[in-house]
Protein backbone atom coordinates (compact mmCIF):
# COMPACT_ATOMS: atom_id res chain seq x y z
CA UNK A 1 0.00 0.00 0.00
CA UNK A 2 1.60 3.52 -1.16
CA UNK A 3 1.70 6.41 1.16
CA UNK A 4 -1.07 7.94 -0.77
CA UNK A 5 -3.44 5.39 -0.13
CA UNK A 6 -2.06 4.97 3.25
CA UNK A 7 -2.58 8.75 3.69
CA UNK A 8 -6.37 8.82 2.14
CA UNK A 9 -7.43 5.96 4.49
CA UNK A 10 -5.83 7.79 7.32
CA UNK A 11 -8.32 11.43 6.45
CA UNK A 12 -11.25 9.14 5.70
CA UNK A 13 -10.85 7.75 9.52
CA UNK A 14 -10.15 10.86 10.84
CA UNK A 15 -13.26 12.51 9.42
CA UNK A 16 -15.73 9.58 10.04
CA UNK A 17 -14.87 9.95 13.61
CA UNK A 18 -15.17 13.16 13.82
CA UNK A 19 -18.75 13.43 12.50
CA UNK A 20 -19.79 10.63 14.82
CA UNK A 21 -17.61 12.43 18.09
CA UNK A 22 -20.35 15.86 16.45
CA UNK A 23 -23.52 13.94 17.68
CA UNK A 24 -22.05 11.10 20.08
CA UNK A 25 -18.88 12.62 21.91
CA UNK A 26 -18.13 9.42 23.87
CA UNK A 27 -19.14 7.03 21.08
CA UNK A 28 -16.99 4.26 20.10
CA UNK A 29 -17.17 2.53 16.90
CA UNK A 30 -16.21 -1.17 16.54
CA UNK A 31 -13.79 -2.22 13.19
CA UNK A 32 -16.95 -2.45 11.11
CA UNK A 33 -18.61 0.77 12.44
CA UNK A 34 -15.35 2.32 11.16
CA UNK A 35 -15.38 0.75 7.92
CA UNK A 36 -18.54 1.48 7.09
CA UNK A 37 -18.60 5.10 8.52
CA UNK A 38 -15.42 5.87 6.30
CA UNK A 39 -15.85 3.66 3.26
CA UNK A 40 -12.93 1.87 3.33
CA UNK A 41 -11.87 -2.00 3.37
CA UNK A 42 -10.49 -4.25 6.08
CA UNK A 43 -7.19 -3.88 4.11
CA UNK A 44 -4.85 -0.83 5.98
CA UNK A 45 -7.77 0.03 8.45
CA UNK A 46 -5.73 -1.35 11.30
CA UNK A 47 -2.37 -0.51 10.64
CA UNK A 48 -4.13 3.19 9.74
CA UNK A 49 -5.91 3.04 12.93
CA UNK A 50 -2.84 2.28 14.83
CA UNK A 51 -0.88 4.80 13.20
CA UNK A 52 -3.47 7.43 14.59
CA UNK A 53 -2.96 6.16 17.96
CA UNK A 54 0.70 6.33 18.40
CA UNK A 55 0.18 10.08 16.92
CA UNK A 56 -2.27 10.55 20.12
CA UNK A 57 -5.74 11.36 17.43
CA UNK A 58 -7.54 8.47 18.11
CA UNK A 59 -7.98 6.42 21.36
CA UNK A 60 -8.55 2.35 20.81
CA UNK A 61 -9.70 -0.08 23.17
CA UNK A 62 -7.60 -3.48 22.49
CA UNK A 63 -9.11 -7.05 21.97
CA UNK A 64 -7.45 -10.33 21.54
CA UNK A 65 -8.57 -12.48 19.19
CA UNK A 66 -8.97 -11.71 15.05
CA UNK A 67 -10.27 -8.59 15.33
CA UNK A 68 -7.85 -5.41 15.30
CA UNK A 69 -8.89 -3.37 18.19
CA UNK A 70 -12.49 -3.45 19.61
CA UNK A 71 -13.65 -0.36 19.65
CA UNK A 72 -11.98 3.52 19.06
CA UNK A 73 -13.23 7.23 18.90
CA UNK A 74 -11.22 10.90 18.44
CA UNK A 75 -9.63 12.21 20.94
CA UNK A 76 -9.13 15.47 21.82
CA UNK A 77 -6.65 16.25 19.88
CA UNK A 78 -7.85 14.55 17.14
CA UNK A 79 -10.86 16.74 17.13
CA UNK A 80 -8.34 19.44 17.16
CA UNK A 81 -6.49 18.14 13.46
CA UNK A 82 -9.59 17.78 12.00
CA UNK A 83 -11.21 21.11 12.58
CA UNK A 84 -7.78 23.05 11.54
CA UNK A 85 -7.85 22.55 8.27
CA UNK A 86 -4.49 23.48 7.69
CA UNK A 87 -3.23 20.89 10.23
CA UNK A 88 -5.28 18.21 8.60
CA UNK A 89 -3.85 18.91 4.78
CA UNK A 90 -0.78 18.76 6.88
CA UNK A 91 -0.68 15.36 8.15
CA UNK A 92 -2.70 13.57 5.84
CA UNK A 93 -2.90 15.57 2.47
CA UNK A 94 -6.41 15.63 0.22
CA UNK A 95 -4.45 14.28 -2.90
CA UNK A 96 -0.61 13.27 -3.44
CA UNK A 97 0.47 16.65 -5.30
CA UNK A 98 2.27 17.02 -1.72
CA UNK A 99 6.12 17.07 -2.67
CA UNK A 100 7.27 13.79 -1.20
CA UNK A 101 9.56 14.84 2.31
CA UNK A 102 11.33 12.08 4.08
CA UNK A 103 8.98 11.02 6.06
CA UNK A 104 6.84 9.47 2.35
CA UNK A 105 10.66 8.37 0.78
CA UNK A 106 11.66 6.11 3.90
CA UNK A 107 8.15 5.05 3.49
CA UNK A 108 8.07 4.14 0.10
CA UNK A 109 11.88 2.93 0.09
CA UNK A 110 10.68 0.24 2.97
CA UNK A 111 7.57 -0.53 0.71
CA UNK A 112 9.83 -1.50 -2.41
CA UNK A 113 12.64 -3.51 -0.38
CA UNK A 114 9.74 -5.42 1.47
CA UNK A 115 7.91 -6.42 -1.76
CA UNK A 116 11.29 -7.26 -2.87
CA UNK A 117 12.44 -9.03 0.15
CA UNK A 118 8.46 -11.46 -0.27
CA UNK A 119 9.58 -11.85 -4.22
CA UNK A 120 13.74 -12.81 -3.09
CA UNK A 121 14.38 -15.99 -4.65
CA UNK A 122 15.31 -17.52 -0.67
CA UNK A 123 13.55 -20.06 1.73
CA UNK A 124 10.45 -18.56 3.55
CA UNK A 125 12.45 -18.79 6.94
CA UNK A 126 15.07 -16.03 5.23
CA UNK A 127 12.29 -13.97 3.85
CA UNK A 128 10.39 -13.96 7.19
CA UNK A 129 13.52 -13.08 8.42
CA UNK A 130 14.52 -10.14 6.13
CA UNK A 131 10.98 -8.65 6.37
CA UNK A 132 11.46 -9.06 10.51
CA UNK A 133 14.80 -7.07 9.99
CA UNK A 134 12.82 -4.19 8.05
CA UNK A 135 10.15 -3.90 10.76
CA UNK A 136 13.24 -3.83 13.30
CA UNK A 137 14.52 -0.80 11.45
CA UNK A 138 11.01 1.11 11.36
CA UNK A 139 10.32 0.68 14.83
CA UNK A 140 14.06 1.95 15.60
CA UNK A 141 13.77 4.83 13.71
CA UNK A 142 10.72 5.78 16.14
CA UNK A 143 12.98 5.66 19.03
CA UNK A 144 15.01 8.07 20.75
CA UNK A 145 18.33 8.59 18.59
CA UNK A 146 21.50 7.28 20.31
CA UNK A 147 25.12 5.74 18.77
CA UNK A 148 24.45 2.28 20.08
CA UNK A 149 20.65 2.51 18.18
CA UNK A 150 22.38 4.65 14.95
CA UNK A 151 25.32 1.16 14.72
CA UNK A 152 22.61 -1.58 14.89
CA UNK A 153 20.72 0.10 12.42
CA UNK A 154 23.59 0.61 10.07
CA UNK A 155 24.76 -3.47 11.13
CA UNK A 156 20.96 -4.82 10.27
CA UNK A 157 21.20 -2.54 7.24
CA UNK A 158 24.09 -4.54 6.13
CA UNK A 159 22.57 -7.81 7.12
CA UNK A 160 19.90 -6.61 4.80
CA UNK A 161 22.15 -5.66 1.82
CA UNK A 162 24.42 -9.05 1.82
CA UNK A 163 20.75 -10.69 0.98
CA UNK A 164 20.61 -9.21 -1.78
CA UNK A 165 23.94 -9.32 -2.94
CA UNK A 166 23.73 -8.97 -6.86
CA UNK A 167 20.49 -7.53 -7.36
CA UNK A 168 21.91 -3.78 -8.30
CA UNK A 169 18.10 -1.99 -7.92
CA UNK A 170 17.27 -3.38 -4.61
CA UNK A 171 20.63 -2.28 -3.23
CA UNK A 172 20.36 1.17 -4.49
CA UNK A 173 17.28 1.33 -2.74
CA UNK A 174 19.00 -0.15 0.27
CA UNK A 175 21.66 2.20 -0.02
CA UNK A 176 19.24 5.16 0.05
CA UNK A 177 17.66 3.77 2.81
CA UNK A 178 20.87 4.03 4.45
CA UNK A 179 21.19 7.45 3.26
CA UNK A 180 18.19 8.85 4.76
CA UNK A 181 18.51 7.00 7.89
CA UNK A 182 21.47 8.76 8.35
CA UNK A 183 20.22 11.99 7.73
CA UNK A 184 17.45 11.69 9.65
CA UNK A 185 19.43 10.67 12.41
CA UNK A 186 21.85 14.07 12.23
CA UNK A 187 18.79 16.15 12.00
């Protein structure tokens, strides 16, 4: 899924919830209510919903089990985004004419090596692993920044690249990957 579509899903939650939170302020909708209130699929709603969380805009009550979360509404500050319009086009833009900041590159870099990492010609054991290894990377770039964090990142990298030794476009993308990761982390 592109950062686009990630992004559209993401407004489309947003603004469901907010028109329910207008007549039922401490109304929670279950996976379905949400699907159906924003027209969207069971495909990205939970990692979209999620992603809202950990930004503090929406507030989900977990299940275990199948089902993603049980229930979630807006939260304050979610409420907030939505009625600042500027705020809103900020974080999740009405169409993708956005110029693409580092944020939507390291996205869409992770995107291509992941689809590339499901198509490597490898056992599923190494692929599970590779795709664990990219997951590792996302979640460390969410963490505080520190040299110990900045040198695993740059050994897993590595890890990462001798998989796909050979294969010239996925190791420009890796090599990017490494690029921006180590901007971002000077920044």
């Amino acid at each position: 899924m592109s950062v686009a579509e990630n992004r559209a899903i993401r407004r489309k939650i947003l603004i469901a919830l907010y028109q329910v939170y207008q007549s039922h302020p401490q109304a929670m909708l279950s996976p379905r209510e949400v699907m159906d209130a924003a027209g969207i699929t069971h495909h990205g709603m939970a990692r979209n919903i999620f992603y809202l969380e950990e930004h503090g805009l929406v507030e989900c009550l977990k299940r275990f089990g199948t089902r993603p979360f049980g229930a979630t509404k807006l939260t304050a500050k979610g409420v907030d985004i939505v009625e600042d319009k500027n705020k809103l086009n900020e974080l999740v833009p009405v169409n993708d004419e956005t110029p693409i900041g580092p944020a939507d590159e390291l996205e869409e870099l992770f995107e291509r090596i992941r689809t590339d990492a499901r198509n490597a010609p490898l056992g599923q054991e190494d692929i599970d692993s590779l795709i664990d290894e990219l997951e590792f990377l996302q979640r460390s770039l969410m963490r505080a920044r520190t040299d110990e964090r900045a040198e695993k990142i740059q050994t897993v990298l590595g890890w990462i690249a001798d998989s796909f030794d050979g294969n010239d476009a996925v190791l420009r993308d890796i090599r990017r990957l490494a690029e921006v990761i180590h901007e971002r982390q000077r920044g």
